[in-house]
PDB file of N, CA and C in Angstrom:
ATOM      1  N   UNK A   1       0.838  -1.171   0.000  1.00  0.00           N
ATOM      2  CA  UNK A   1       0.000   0.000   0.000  1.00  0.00           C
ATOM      3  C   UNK A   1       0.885   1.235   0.000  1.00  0.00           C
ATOM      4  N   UNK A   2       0.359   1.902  -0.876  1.00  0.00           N
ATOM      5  CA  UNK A   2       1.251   3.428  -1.041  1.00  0.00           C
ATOM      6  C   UNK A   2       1.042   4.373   0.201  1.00  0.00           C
ATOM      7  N   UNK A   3       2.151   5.060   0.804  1.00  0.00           N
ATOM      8  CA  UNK A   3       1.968   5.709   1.769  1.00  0.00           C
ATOM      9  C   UNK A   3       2.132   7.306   1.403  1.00  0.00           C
ATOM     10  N   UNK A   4       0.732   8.008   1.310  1.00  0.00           N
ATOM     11  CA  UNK A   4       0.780   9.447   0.860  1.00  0.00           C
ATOM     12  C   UNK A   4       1.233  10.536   2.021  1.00  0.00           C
ATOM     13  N   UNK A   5       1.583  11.640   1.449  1.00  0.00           N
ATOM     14  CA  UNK A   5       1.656  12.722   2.648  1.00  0.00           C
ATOM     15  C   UNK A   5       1.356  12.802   3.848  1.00  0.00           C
ATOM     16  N   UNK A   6       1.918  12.987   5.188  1.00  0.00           N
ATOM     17  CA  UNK A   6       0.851  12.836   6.106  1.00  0.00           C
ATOM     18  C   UNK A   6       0.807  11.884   7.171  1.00  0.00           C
ATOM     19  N   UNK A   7       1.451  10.575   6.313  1.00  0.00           N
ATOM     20  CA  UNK A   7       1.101   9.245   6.697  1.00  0.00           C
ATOM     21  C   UNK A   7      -0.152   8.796   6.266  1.00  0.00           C
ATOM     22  N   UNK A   8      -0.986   8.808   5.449  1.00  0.00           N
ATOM     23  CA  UNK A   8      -1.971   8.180   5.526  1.00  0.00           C
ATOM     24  C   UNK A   8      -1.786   7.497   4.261  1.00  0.00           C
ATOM     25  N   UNK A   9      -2.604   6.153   4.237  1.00  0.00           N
ATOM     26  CA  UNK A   9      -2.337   4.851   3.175  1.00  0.00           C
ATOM     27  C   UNK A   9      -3.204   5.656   2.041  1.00  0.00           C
ATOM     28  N   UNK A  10      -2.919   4.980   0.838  1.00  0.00           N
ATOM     29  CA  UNK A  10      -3.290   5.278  -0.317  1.00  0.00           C
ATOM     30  C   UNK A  10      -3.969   3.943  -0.646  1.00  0.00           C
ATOM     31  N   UNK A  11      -4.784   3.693  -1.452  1.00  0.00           N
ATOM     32  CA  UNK A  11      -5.296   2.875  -2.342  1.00  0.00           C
ATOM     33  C   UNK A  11      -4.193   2.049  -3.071  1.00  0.00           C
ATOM     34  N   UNK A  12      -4.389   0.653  -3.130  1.00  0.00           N
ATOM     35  CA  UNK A  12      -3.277  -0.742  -3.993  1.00  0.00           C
ATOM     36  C   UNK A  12      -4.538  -1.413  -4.385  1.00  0.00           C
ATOM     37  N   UNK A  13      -4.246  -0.468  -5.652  1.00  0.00           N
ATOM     38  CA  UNK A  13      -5.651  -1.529  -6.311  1.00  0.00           C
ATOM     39  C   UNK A  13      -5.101  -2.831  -7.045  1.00  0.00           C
ATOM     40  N   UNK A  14      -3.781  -3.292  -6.369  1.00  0.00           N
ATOM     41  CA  UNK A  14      -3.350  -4.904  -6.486  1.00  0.00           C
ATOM     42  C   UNK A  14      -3.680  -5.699  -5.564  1.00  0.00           C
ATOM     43  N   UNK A  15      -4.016  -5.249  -3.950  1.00  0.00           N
ATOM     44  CA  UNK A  15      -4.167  -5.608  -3.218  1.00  0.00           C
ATOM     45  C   UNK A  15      -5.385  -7.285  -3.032  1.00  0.00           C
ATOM     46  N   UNK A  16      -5.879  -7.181  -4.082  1.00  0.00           N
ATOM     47  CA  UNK A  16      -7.339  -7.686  -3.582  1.00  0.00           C
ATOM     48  C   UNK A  16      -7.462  -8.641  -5.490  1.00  0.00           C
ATOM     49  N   UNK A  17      -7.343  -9.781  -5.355  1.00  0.00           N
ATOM     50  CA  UNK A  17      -7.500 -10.631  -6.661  1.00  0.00           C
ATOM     51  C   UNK A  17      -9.360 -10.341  -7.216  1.00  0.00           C
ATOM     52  N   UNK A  18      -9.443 -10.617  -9.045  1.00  0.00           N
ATOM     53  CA  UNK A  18     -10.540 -10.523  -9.333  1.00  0.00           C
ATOM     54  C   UNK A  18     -11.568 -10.961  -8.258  1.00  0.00           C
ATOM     55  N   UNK A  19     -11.344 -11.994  -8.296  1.00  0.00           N
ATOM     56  CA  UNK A  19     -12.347 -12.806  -7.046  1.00  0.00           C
ATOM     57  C   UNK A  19     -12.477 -12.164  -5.938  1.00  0.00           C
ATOM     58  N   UNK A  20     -11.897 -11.625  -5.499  1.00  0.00           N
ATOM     59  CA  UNK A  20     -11.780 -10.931  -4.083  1.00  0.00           C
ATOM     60  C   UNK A  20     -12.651  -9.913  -4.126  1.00  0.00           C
ATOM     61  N   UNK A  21     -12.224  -9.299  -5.615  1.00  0.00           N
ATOM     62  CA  UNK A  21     -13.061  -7.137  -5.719  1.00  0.00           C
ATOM     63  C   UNK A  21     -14.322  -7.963  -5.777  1.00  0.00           C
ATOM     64  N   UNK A  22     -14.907  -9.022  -6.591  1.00  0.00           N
ATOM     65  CA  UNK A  22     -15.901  -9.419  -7.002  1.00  0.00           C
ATOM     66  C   UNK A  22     -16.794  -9.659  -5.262  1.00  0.00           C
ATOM     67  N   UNK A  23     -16.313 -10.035  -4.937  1.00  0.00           N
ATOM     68  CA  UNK A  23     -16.852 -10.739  -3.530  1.00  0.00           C
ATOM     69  C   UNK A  23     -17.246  -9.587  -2.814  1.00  0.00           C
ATOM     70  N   UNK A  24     -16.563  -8.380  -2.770  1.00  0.00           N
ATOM     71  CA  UNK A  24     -16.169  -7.069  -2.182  1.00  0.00           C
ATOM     72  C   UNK A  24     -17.521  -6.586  -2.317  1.00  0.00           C
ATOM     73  N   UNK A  25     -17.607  -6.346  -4.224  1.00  0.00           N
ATOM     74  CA  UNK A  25     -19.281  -5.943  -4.539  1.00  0.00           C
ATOM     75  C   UNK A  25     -19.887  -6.147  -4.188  1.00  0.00           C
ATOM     76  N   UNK A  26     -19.894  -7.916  -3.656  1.00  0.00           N
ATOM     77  CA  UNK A  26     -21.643  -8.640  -4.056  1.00  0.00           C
ATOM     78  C   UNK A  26     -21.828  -7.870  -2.547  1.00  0.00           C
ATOM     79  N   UNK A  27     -20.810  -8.053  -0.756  1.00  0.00           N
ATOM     80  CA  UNK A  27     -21.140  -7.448   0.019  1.00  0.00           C
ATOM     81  C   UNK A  27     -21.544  -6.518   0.335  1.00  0.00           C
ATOM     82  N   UNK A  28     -21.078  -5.363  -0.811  1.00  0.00           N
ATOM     83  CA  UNK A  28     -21.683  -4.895  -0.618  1.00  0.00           C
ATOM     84  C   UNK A  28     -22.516  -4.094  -0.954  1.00  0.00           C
ATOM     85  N   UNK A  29     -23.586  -4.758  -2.378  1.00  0.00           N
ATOM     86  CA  UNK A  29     -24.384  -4.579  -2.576  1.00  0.00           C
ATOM     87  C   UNK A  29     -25.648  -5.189  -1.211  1.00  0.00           C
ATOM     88  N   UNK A  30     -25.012  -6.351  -1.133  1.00  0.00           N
ATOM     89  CA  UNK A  30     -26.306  -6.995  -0.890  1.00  0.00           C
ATOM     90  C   UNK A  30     -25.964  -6.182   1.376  1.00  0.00           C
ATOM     91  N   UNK A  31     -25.153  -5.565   1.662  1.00  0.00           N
ATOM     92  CA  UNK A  31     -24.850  -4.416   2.755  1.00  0.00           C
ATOM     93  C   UNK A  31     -25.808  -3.685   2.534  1.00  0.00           C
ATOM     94  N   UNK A  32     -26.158  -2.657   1.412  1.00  0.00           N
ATOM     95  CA  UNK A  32     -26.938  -2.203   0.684  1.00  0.00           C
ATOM     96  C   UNK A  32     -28.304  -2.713   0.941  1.00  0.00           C
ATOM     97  N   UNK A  33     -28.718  -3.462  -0.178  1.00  0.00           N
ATOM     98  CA  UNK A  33     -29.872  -3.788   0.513  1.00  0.00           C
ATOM     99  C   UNK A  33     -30.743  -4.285   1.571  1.00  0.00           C
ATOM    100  N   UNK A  34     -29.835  -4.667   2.589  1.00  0.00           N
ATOM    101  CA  UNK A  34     -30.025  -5.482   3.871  1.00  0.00           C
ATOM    102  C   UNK A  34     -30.073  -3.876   4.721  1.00  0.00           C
ATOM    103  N   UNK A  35     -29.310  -3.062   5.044  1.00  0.00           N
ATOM    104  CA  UNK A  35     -30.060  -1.242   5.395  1.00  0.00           C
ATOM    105  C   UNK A  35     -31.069  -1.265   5.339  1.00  0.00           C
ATOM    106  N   UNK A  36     -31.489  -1.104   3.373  1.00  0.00           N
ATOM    107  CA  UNK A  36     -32.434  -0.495   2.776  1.00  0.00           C
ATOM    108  C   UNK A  36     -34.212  -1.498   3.477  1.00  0.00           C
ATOM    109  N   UNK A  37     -33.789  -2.362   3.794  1.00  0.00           N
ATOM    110  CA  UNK A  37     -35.000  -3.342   3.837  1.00  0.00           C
ATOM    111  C   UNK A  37     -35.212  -2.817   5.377  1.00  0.00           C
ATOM    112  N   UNK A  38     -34.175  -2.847   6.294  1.00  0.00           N
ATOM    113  CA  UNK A  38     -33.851  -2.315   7.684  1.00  0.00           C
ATOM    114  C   UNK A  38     -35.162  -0.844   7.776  1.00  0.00           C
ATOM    115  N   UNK A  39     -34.243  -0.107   7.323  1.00  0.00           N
ATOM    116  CA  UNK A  39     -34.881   1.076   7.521  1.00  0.00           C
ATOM    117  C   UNK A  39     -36.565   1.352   6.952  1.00  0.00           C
ATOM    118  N   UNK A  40     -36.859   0.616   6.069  1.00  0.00           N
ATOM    119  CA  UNK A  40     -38.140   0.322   5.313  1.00  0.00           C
ATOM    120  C   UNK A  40     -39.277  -0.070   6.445  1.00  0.00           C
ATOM    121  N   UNK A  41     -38.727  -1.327   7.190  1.00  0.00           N
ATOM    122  CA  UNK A  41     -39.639  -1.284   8.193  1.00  0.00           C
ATOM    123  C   UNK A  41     -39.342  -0.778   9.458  1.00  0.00           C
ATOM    124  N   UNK A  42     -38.413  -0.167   9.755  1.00  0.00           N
ATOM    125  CA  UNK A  42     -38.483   0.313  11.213  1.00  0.00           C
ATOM    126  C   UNK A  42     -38.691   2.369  10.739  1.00  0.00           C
ATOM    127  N   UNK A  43     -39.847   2.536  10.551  1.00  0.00           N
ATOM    128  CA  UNK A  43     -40.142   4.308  10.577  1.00  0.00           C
ATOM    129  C   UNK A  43     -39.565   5.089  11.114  1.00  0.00           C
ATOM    130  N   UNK A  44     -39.606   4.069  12.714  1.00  0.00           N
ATOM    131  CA  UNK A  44     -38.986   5.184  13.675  1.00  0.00           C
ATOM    132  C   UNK A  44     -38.027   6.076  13.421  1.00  0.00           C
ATOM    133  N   UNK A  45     -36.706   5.268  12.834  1.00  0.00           N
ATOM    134  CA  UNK A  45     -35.299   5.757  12.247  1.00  0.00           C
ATOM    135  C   UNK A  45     -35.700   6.954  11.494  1.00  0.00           C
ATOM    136  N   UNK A  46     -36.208   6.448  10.414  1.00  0.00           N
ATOM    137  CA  UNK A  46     -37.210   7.635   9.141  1.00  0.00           C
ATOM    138  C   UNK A  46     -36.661   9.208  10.349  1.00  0.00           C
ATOM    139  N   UNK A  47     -38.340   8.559  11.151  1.00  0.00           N
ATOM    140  CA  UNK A  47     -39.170  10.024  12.085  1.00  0.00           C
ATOM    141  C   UNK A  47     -37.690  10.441  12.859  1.00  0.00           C
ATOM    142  N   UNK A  48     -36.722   9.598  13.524  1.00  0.00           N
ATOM    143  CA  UNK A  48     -35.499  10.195  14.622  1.00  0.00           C
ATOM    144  C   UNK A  48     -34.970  11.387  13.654  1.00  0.00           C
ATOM    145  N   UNK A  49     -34.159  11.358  12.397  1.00  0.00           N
ATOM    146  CA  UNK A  49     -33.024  11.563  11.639  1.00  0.00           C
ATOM    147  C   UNK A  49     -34.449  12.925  11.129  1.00  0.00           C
ATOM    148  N   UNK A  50     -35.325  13.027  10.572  1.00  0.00           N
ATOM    149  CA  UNK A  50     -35.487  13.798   9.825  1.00  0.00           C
ATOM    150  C   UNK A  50     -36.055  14.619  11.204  1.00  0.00           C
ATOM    151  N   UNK A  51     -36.463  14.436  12.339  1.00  0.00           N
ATOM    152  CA  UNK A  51     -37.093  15.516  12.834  1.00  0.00           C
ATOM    153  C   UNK A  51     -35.789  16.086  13.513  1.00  0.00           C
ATOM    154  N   UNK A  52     -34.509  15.205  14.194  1.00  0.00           N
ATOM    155  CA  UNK A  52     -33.252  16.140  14.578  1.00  0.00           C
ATOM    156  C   UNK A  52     -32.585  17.053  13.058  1.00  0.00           C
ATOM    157  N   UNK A  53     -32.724  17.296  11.701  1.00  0.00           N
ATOM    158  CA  UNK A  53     -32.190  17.409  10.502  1.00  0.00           C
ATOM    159  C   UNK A  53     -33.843  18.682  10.559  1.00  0.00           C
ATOM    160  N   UNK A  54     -34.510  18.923  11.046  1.00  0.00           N
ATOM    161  CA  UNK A  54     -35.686  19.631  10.611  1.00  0.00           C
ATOM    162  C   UNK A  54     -35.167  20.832  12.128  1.00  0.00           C
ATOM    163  N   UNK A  55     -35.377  20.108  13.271  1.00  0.00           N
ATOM    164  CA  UNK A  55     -34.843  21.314  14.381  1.00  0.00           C
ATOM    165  C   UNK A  55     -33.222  21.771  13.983  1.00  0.00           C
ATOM    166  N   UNK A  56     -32.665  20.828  13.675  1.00  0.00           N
ATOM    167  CA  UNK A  56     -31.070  21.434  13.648  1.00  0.00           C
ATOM    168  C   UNK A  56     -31.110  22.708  12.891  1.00  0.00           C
ATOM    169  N   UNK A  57     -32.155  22.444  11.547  1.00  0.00           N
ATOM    170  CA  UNK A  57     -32.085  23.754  10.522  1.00  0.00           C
ATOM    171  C   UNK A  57     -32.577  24.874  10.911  1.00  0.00           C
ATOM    172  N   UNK A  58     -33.722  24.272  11.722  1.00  0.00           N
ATOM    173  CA  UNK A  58     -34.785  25.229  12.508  1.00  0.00           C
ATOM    174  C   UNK A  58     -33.879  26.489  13.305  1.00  0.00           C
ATOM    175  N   UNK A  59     -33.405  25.857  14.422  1.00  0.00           N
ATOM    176  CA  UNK A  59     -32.153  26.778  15.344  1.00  0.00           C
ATOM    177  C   UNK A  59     -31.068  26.977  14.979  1.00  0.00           C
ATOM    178  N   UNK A  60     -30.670  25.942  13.803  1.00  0.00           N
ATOM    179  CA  UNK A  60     -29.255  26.419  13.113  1.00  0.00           C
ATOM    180  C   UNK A  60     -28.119  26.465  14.927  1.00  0.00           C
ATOM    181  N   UNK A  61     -27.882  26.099  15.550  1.00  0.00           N
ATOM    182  CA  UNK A  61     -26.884  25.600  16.918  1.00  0.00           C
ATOM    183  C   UNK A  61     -25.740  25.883  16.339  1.00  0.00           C
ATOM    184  N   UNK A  62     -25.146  26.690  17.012  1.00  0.00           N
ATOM    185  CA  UNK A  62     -23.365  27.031  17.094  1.00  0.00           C
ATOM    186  C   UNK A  62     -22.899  25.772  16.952  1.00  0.00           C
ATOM    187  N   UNK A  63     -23.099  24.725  18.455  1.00  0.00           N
ATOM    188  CA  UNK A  63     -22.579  23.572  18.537  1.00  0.00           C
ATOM    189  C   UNK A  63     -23.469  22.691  18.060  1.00  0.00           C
ATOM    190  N   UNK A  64     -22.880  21.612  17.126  1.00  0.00           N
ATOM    191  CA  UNK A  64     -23.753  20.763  16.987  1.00  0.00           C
ATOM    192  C   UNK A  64     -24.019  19.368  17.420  1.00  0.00           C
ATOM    193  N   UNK A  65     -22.542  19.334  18.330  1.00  0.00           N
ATOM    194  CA  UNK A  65     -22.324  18.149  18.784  1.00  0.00           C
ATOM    195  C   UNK A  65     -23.344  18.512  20.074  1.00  0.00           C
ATOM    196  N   UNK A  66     -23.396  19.357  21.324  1.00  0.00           N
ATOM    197  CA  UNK A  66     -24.431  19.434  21.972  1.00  0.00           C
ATOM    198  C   UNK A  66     -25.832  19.534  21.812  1.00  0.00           C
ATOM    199  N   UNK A  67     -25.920  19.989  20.716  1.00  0.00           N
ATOM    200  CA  UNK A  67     -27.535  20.067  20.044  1.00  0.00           C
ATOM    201  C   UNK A  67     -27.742  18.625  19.858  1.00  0.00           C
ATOM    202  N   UNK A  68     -26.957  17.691  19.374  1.00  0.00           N
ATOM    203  CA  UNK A  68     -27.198  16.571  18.890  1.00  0.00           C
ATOM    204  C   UNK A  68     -27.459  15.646  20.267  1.00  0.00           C
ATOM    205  N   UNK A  69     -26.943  15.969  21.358  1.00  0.00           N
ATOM    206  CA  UNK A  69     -26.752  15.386  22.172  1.00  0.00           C
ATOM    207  C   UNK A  69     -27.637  15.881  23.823  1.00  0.00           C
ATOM    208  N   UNK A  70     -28.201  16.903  23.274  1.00  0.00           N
ATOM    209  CA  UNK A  70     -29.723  17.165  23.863  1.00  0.00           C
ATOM    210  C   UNK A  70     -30.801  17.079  23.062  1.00  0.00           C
ATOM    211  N   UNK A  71     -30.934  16.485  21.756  1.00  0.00           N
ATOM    212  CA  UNK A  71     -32.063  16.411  21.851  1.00  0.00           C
ATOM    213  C   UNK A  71     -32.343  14.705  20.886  1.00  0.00           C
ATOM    214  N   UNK A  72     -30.993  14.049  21.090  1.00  0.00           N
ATOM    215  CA  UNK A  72     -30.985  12.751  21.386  1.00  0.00           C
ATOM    216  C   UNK A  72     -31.448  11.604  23.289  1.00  0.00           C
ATOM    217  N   UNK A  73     -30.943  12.759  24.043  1.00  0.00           N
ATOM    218  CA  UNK A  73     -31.351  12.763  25.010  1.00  0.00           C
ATOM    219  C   UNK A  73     -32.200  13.077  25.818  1.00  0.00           C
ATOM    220  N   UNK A  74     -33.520  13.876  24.843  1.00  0.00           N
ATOM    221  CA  UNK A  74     -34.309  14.296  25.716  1.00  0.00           C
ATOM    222  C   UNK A  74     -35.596  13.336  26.012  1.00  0.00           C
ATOM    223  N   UNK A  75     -35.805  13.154  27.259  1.00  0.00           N
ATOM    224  CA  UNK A  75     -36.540  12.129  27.237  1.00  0.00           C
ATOM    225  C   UNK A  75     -38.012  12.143  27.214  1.00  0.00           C
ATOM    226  N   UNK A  76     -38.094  13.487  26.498  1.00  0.00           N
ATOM    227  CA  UNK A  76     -39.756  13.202  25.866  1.00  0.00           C
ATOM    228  C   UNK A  76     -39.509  12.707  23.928  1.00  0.00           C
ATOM    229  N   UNK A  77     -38.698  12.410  24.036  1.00  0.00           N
ATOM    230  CA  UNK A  77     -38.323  12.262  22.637  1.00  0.00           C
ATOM    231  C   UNK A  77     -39.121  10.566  22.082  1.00  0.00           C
ATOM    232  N   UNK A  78     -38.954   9.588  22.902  1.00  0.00           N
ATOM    233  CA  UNK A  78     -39.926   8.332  22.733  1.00  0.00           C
ATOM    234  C   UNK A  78     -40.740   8.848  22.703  1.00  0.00           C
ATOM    235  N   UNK A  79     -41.301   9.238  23.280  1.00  0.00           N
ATOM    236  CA  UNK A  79     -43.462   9.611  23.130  1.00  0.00           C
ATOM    237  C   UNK A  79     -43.505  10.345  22.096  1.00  0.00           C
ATOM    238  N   UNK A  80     -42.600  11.352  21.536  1.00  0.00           N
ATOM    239  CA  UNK A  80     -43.259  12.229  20.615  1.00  0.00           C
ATOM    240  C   UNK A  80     -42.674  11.073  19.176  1.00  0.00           C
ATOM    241  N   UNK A  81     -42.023  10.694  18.986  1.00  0.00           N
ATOM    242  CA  UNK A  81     -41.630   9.904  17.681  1.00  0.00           C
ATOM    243  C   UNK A  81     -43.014   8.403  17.858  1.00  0.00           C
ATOM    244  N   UNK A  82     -43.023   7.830  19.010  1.00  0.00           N
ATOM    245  CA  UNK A  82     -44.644   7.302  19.210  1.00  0.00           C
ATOM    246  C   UNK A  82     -45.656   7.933  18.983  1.00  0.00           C
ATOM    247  N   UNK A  83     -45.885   9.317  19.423  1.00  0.00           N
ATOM    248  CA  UNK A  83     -47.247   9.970  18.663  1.00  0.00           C
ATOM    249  C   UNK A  83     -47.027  10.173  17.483  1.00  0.00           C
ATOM    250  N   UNK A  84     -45.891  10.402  16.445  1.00  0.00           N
ATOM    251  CA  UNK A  84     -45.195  10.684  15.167  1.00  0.00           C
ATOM    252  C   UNK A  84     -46.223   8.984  14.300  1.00  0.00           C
ATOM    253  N   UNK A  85     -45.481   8.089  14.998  1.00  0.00           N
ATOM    254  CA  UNK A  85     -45.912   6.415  14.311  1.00  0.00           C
ATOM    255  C   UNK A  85     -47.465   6.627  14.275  1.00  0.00           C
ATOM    256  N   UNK A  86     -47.802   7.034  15.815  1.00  0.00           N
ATOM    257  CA  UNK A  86     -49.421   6.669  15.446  1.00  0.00           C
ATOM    258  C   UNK A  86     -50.543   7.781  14.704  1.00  0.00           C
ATOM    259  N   UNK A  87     -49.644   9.080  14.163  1.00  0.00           N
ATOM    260  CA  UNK A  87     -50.458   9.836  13.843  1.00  0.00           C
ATOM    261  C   UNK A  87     -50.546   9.343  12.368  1.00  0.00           C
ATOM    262  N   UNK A  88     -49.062   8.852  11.621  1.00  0.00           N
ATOM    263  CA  UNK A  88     -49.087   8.359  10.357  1.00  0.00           C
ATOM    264  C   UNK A  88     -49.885   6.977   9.752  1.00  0.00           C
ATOM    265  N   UNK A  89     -50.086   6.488  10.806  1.00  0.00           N
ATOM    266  CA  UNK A  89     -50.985   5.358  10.717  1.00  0.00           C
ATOM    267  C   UNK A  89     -52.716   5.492  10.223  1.00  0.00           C
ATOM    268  N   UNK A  90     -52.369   6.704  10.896  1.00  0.00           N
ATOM    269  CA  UNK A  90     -54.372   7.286  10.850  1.00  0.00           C
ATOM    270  C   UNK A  90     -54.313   7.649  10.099  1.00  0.00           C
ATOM    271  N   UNK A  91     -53.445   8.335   9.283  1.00  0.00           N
ATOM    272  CA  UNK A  91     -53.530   9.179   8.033  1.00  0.00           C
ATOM    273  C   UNK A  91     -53.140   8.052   6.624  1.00  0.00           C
ATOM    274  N   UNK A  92     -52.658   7.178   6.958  1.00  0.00           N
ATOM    275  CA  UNK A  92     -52.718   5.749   5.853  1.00  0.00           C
ATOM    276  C   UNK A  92     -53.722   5.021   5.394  1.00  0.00           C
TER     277      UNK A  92
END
């Protein structure tokens, strides 16, 4: 492996035989779709990520590592992503 500026490794795209890159893909395609099926049925994830990505924009936070980390922690946050599931249900 080539060692660039810095120290950090570079890419040896000898490293790894046809068979190997091939194997590489299929993981991770099928990595890929094993997520995609993941996240399909669990909403919740959906409702977590887009309503912290909807307040973050909302207040725009200096810090975002504390923003992230109050309102990952706040513990009315289950009930409201539960009223989130059951309001979308009624509306289906």
């Amino acid at each position: 492996m080539a060692t660039l500026e810095g120290g950090l490794l570079g890419s040896d795209p000898g490293a790894l035989s046809r068979e190997q890159l091939e194997q590489l893909r299929n993981f991770k395609i099928q990595t890929r779709i094993a997520n995609e099926k993941y996240l399909r049925t669990h909403k919740e994830v959906d409702l977590l990520i887009s309503g912290f990505f909807r307040e973050m924009f909302l207040k725009r936070p200096d810090n975002i590592r504390e923003f992230a980390a109050d309102y990952f922690t706040d513990p009315r946050l289950p009930n409201k992503i539960h009223r989130q599931l059951i309001k979308e249900k009624k509306e289906a």
